[in-house]
Protein backbone atom coordinates (compact mmCIF):
# COMPACT_ATOMS: atom_id res chain seq x y z
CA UNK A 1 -4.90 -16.06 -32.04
CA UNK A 2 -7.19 -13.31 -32.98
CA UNK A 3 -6.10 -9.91 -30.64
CA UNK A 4 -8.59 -7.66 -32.98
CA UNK A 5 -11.00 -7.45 -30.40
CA UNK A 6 -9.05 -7.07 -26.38
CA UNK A 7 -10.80 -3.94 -25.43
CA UNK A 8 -14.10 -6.03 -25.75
CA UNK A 9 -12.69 -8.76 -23.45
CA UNK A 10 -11.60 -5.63 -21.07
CA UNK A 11 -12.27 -5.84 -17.35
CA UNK A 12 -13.34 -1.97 -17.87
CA UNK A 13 -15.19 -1.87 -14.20
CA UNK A 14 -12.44 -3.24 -12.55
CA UNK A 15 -10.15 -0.16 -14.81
CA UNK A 16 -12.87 2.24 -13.54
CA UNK A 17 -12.81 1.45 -9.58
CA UNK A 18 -8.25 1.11 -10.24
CA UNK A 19 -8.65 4.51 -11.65
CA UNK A 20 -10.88 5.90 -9.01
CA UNK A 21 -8.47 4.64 -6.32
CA UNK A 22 -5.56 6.31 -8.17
CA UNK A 23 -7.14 9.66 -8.43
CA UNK A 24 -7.92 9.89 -4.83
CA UNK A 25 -4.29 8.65 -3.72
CA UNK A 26 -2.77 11.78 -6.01
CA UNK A 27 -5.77 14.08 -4.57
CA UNK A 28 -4.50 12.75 -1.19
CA UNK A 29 -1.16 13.64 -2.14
CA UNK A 30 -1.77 16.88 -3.62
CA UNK A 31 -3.62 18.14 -0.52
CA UNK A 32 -1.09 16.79 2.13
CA UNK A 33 1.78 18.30 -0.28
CA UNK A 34 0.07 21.66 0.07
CA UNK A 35 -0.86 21.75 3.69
CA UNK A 36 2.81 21.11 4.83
CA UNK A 37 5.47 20.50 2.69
CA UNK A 38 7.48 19.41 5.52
CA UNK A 39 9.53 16.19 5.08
CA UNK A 40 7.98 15.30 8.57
CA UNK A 41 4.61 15.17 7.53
CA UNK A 42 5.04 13.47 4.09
CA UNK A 43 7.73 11.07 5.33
CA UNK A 44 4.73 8.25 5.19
CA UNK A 45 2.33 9.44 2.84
CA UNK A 46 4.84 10.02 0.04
CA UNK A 47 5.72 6.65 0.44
CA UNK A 48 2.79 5.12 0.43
CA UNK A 49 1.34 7.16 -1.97
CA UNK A 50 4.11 6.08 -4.64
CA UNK A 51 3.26 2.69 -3.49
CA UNK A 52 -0.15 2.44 -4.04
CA UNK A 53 0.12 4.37 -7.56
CA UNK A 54 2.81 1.67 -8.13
CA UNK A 55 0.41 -1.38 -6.90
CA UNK A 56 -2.62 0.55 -9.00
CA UNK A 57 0.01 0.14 -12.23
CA UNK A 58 0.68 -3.16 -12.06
CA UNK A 59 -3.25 -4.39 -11.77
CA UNK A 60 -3.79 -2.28 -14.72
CA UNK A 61 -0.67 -3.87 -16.70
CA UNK A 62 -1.94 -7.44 -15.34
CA UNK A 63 -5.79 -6.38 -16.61
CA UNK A 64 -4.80 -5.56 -20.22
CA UNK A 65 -2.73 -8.65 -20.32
CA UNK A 66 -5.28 -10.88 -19.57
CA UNK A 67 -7.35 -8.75 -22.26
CA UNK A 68 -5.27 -9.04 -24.92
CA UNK A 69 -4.22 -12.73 -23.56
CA UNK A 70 -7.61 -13.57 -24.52
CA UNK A 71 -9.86 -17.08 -23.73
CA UNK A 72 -7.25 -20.28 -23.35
CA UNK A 73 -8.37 -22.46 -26.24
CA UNK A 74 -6.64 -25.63 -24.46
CA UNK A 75 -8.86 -25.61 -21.28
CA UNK A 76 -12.24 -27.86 -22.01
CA UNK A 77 -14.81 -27.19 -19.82
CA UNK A 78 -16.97 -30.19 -19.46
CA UNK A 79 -20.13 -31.19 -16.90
CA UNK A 80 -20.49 -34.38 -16.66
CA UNK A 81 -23.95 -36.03 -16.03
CA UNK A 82 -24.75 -36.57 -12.10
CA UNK A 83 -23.45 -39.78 -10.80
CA UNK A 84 -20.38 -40.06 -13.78
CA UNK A 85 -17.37 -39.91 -12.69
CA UNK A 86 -15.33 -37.24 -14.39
CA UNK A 87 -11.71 -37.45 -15.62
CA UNK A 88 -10.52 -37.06 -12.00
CA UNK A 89 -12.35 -40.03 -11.08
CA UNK A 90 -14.33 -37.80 -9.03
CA UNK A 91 -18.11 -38.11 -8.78
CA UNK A 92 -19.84 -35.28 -9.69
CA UNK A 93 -23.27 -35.94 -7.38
CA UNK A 94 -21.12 -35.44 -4.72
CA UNK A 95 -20.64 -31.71 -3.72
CA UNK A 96 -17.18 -30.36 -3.74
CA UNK A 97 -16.20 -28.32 -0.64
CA UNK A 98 -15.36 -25.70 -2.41
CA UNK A 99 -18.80 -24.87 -3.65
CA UNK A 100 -20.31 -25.08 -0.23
CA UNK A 101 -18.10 -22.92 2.07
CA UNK A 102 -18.58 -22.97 5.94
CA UNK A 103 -20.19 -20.34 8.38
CA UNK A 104 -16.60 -19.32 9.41
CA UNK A 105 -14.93 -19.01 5.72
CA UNK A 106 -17.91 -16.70 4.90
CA UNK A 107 -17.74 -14.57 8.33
CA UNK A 108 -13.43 -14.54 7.96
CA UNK A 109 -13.19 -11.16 6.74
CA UNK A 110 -15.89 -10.01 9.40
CA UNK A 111 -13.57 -11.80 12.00
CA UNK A 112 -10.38 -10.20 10.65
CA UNK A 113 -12.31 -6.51 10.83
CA UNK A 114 -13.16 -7.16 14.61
CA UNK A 115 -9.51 -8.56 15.26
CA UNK A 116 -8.24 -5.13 13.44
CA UNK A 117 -10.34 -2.86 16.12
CA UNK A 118 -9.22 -4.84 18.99
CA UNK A 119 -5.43 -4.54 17.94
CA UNK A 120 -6.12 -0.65 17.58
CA UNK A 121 -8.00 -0.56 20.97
CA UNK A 122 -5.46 -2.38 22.48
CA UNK A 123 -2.41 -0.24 21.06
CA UNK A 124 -2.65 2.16 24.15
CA UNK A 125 -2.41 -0.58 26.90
CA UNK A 126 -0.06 -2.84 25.37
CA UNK A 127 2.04 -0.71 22.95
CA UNK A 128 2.71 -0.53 19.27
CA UNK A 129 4.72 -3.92 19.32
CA UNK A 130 2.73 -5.72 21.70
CA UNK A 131 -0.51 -5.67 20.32
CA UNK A 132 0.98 -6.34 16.85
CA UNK A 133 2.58 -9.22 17.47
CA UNK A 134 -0.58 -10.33 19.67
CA UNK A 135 -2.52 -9.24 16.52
CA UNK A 136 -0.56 -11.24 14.00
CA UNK A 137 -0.70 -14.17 15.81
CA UNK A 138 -4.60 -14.01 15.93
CA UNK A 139 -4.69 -13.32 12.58
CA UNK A 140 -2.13 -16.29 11.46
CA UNK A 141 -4.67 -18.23 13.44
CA UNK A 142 -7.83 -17.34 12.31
CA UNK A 143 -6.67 -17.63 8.89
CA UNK A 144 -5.43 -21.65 9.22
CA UNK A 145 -1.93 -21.95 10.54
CA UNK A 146 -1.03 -24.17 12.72
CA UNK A 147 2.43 -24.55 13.52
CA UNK A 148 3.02 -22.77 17.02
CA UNK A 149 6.63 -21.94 15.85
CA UNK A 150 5.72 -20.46 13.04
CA UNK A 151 3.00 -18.27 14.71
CA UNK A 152 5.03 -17.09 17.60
CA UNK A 153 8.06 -16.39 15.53
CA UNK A 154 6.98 -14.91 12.38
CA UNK A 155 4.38 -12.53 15.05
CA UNK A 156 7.02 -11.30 17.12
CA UNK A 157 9.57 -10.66 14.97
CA UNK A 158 7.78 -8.88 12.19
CA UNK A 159 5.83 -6.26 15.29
CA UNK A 160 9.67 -5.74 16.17
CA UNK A 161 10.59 -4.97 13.04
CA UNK A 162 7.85 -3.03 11.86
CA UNK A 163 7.98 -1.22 15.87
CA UNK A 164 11.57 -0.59 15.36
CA UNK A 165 10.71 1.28 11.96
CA UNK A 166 8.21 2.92 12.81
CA UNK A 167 10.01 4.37 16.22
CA UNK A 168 12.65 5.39 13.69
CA UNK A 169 10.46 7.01 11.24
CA UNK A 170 8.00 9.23 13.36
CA UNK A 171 8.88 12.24 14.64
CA UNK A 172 6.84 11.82 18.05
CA UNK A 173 7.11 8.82 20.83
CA UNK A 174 5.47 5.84 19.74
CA UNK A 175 4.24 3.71 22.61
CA UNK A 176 5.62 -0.07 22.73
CA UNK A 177 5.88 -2.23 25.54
CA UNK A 178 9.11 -3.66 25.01
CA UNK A 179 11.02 -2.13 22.25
């Protein structure tokens, strides 16, 4: 296979907008290291800071893989004439449901944004691990699943969890209802 030319193939606006989210997490970082140097203030945004530069690594290692990867030669892309079936058996005059999404799919992430300002209006009346388990189960919801177990458990045991750490991390009361 021919690797001469992988910083054609290169995803270089997707490169641009990793590196602009990298620079602002180390300005971030930077400025809250100079304000207060105080283990207290930096004991989540250090964190998360090495996270996210972490994260912003490994989309740049998986971009100039798939660069210097190249085109698959063994996938044939093939359109069939309308009304043949293709090698599926599946007729291609009929439209798949993937190319025609539904009201909802598109308005999900719209749905998910309203859900997010709810749980964060909500956090003063029913606490940190109320409204996140309340949250998660909306979420789980909107988002296709199904199995009430699942929902109920996975919700209120991750918001006691993530309460629990939380409480334990901050240096000032966090509000809960339970926890």
């Amino acid at each position: 296979m021919d690797n001469k030319d992988w910083l054609k193939r290169m995803d270089w606006w997707h490169v641009i907008v990793i590196l602009v989210i990298s620079a602002a997490i180390c300005l971030y970082l930077v400025d809250s290291i100079n304000a207060s140097s105080r283990v207290g203030n930096l004991v989540l945004i250090l964190p998360a800071s090495i996270l996210g530069l972490g994260l912003c690594l490994l989309t740049l290692a998986g971009i100039v893989r798939e660069a210097i990867r190249g085109p698959s030669e063994d996938v044939k892309v093939s359109t069939p004439v309308a009304g043949e079936s293709d090698q599926r058996g599946v007729d291609s005059s009929v439209d798949s449901p993937d190319e025609h999404s539904t009201v909802f799919e598109r308005a999900r992430p719209l749905v998910m944004l309203a859900l997010f300002a709810v749980y964060v209006l909500m956090i003063p009346y029913l606490g940190m691990d109320g409204s996140s388990a309340l949250f998660l189960a909306a979420a789980l919801i909107v988002n296709g699943e199904r199995r009430l177990i699942f929902i109920l458990g996975y919700s209120i045991i991750f918001a006691a969890v993530a309460t629990y750490i939380f409480k334990s991390i901050l240096p000032y009361p966090l509000h809960t209802l339970f926890i």
